[in-house]
PDB file of N, CA and C in Angstrom:
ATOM      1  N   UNK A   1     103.451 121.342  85.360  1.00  0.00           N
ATOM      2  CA  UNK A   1     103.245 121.083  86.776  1.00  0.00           C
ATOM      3  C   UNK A   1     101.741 120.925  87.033  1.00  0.00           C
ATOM      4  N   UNK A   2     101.433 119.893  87.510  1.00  0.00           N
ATOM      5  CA  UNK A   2     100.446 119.624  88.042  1.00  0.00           C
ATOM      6  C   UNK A   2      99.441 120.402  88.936  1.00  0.00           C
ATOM      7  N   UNK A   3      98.431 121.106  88.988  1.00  0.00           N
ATOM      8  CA  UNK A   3      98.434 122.137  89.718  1.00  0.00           C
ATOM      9  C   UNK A   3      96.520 121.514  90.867  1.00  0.00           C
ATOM     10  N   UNK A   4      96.407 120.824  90.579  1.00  0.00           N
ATOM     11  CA  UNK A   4      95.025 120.247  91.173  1.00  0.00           C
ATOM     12  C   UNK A   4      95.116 120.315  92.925  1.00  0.00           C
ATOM     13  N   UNK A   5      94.081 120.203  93.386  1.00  0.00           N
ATOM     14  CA  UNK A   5      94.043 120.158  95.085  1.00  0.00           C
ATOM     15  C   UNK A   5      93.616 119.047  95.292  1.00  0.00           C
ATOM     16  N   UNK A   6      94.786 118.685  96.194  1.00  0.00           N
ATOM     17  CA  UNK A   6      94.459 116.996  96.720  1.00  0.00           C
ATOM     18  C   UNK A   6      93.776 116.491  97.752  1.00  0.00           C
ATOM     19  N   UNK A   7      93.897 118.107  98.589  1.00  0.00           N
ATOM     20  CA  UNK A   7      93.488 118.105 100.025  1.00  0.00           C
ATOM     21  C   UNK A   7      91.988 119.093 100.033  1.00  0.00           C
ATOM     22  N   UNK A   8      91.205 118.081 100.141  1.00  0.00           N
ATOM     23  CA  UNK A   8      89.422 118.983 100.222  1.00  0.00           C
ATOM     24  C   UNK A   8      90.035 118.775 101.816  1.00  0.00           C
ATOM     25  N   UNK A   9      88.476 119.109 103.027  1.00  0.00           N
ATOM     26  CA  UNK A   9      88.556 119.089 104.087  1.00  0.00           C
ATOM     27  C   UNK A   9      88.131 117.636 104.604  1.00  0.00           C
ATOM     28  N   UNK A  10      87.530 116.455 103.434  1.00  0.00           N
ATOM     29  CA  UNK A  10      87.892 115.439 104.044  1.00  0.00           C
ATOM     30  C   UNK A  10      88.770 114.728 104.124  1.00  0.00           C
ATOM     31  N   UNK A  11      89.875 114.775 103.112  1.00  0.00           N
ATOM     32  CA  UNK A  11      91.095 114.356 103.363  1.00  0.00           C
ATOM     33  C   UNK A  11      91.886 115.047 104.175  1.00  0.00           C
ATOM     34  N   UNK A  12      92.083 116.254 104.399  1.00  0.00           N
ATOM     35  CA  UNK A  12      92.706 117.082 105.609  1.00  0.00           C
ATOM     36  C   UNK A  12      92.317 116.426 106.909  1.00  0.00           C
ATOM     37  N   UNK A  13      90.868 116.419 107.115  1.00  0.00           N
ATOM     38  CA  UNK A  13      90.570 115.253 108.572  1.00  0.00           C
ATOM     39  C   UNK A  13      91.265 114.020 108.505  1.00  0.00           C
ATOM     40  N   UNK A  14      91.433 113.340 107.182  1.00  0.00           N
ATOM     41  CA  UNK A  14      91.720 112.022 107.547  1.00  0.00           C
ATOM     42  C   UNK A  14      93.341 111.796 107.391  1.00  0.00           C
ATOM     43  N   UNK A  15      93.716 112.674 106.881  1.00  0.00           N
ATOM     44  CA  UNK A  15      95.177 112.843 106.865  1.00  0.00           C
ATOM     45  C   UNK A  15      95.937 113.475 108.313  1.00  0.00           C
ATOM     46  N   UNK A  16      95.645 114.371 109.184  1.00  0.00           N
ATOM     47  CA  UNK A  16      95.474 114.576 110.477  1.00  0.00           C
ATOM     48  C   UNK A  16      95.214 113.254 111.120  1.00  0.00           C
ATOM     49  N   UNK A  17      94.123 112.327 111.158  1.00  0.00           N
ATOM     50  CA  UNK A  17      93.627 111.492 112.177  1.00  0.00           C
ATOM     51  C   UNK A  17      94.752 110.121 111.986  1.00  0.00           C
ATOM     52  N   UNK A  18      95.815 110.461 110.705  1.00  0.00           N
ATOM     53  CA  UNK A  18      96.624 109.143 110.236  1.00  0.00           C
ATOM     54  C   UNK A  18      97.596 109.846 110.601  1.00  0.00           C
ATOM     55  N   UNK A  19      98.216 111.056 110.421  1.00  0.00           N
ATOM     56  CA  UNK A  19      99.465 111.396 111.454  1.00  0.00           C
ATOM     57  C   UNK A  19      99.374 111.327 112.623  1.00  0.00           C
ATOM     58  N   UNK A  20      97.978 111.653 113.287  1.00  0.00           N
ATOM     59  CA  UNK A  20      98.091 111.269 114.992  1.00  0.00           C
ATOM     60  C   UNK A  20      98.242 109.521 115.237  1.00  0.00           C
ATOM     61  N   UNK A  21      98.172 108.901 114.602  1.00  0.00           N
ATOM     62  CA  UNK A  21      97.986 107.364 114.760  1.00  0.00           C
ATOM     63  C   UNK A  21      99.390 107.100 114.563  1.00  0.00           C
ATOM     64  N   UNK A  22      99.942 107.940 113.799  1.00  0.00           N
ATOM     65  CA  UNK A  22     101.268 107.532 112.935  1.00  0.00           C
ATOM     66  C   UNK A  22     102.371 107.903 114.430  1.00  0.00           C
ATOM     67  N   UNK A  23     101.891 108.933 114.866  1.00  0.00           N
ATOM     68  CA  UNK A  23     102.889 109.801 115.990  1.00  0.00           C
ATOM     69  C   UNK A  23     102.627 108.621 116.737  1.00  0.00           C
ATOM     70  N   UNK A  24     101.116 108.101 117.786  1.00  0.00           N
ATOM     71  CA  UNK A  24     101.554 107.501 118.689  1.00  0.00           C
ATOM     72  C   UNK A  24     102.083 106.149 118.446  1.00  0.00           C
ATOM     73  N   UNK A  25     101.947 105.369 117.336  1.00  0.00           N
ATOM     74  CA  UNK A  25     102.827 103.988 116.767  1.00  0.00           C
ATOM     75  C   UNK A  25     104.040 104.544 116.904  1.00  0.00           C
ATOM     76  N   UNK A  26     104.846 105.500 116.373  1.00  0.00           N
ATOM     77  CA  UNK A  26     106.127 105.534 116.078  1.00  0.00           C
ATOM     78  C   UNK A  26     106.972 106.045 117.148  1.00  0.00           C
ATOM     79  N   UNK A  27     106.134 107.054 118.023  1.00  0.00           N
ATOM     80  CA  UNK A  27     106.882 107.372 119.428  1.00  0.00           C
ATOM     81  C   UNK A  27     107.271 108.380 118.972  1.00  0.00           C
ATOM     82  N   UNK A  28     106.798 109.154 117.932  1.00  0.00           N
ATOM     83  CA  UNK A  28     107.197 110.831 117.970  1.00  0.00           C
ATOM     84  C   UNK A  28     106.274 111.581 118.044  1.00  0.00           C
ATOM     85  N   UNK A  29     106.915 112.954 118.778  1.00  0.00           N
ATOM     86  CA  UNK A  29     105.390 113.701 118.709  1.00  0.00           C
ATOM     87  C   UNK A  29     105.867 115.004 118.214  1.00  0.00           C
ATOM     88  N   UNK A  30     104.408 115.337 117.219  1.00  0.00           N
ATOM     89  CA  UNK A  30     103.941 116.391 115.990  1.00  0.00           C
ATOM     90  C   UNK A  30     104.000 117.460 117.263  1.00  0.00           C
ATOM     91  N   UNK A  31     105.573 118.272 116.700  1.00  0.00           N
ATOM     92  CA  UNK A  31     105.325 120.092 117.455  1.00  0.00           C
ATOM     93  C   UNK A  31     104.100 121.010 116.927  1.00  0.00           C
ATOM     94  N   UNK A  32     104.500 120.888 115.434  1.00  0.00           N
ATOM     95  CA  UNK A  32     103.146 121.631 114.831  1.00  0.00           C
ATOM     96  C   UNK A  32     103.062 120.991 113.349  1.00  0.00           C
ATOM     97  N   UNK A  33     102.171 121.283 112.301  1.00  0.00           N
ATOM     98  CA  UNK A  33     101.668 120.645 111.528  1.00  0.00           C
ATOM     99  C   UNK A  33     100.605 121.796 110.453  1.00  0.00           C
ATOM    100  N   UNK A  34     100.870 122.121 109.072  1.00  0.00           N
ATOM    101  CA  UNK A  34     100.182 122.804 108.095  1.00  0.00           C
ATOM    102  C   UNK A  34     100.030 121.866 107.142  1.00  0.00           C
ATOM    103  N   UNK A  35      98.458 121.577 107.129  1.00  0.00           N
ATOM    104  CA  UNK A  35      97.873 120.820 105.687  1.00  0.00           C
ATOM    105  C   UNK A  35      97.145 121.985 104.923  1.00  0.00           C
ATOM    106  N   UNK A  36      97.696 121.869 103.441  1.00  0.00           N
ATOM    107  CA  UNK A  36      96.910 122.937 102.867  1.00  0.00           C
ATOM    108  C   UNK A  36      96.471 122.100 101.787  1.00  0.00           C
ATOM    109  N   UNK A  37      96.054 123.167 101.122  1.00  0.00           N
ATOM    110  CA  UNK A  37      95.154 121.512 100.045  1.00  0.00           C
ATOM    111  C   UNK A  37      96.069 121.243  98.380  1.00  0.00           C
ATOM    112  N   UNK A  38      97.276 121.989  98.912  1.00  0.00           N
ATOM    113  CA  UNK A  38      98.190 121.157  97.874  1.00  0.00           C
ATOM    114  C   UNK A  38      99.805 120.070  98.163  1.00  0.00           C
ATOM    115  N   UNK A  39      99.849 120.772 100.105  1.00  0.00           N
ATOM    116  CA  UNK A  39     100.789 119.837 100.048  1.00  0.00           C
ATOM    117  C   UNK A  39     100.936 120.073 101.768  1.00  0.00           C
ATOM    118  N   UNK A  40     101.880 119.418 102.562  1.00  0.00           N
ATOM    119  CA  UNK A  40     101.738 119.655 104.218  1.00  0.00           C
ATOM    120  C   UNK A  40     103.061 119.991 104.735  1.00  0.00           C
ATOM    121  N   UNK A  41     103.129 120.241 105.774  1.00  0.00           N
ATOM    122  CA  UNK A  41     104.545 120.620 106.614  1.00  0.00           C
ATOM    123  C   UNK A  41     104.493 120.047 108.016  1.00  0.00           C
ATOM    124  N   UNK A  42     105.618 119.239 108.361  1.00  0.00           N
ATOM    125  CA  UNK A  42     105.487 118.692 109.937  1.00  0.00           C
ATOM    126  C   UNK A  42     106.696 118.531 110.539  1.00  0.00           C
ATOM    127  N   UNK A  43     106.748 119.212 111.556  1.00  0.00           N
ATOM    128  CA  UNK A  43     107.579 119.557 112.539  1.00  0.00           C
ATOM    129  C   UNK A  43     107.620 118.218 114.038  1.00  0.00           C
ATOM    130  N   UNK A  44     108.245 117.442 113.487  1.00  0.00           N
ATOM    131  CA  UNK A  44     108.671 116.200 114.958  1.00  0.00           C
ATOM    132  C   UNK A  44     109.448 116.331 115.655  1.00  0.00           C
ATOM    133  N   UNK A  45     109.446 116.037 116.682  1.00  0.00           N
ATOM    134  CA  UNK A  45     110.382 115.117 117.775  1.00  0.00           C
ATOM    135  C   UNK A  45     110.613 113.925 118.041  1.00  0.00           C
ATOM    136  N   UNK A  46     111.937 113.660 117.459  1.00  0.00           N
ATOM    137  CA  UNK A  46     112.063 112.689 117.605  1.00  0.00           C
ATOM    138  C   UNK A  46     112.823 111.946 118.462  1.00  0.00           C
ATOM    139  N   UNK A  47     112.302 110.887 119.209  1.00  0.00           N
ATOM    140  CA  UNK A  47     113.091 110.701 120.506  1.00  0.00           C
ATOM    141  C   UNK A  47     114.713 109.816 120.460  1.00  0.00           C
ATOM    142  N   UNK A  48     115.324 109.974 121.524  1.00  0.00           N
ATOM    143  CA  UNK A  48     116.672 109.376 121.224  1.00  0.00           C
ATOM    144  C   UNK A  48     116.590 107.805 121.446  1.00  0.00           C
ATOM    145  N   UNK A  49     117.312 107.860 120.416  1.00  0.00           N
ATOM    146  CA  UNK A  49     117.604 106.155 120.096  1.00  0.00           C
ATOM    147  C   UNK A  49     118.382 105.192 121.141  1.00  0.00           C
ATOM    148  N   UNK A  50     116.812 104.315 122.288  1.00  0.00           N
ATOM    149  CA  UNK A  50     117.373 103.393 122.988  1.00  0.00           C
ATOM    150  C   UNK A  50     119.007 102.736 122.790  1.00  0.00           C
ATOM    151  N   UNK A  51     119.423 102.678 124.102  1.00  0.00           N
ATOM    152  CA  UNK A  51     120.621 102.060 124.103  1.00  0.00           C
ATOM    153  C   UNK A  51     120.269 100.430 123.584  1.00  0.00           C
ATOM    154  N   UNK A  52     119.421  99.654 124.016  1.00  0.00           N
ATOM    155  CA  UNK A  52     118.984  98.502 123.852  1.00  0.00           C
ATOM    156  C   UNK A  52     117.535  98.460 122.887  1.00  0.00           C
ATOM    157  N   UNK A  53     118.027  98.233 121.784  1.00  0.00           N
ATOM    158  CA  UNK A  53     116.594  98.171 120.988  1.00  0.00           C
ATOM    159  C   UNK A  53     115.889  96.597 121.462  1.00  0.00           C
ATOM    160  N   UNK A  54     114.414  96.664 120.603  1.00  0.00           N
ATOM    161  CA  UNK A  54     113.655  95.525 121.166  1.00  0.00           C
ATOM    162  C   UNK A  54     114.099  94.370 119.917  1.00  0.00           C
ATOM    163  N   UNK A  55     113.682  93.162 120.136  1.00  0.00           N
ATOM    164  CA  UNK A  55     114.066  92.160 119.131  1.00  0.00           C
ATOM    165  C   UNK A  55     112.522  92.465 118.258  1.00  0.00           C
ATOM    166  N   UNK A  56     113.144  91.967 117.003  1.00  0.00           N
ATOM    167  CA  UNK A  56     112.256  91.299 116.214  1.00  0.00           C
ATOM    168  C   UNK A  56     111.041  91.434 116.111  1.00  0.00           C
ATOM    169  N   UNK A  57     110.469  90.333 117.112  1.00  0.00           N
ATOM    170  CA  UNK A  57     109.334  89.578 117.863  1.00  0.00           C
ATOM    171  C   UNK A  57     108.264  90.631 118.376  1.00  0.00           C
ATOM    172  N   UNK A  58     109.204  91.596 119.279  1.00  0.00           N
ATOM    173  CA  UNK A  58     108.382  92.500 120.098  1.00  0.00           C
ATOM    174  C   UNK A  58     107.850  93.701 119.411  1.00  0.00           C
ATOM    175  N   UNK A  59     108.466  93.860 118.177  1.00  0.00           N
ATOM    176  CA  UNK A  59     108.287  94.949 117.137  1.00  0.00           C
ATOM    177  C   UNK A  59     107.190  94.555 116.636  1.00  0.00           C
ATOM    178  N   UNK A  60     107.415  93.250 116.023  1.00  0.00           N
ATOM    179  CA  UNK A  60     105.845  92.739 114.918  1.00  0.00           C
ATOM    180  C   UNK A  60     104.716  92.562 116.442  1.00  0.00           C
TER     181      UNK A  60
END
């Protein structure tokens, strides 16, 4: 088993600043969230699935 740390504290910032980007693109939002510097834990909400999704077009 691999035992190295992946997560110094600049990847912890930048891994944080790409789940907040990730939450508001995707329309879920992070209850809580543990990055440690071998692996993370995240707790979402995820919202209920429109009766009418968008086409295609409006996605890209």
């Amino acid at each position: 088993m691999d035992r190295r740390f992946i997560f110094e504290e600049p990847e912890k910032e930048q891994f944080t600043r790409l789940m907040r980007e990730y939450e508001a693109c995707c329309q879920v939002r992070v209850l809580t969230f543990c990055v440690t510097s071998k692996h993370h834990h995240i707790l979402l909400e995820v919202p209920k699935k429109p009766d009418v999704l968008p086409m295609s077009e409006q996605v890209l």
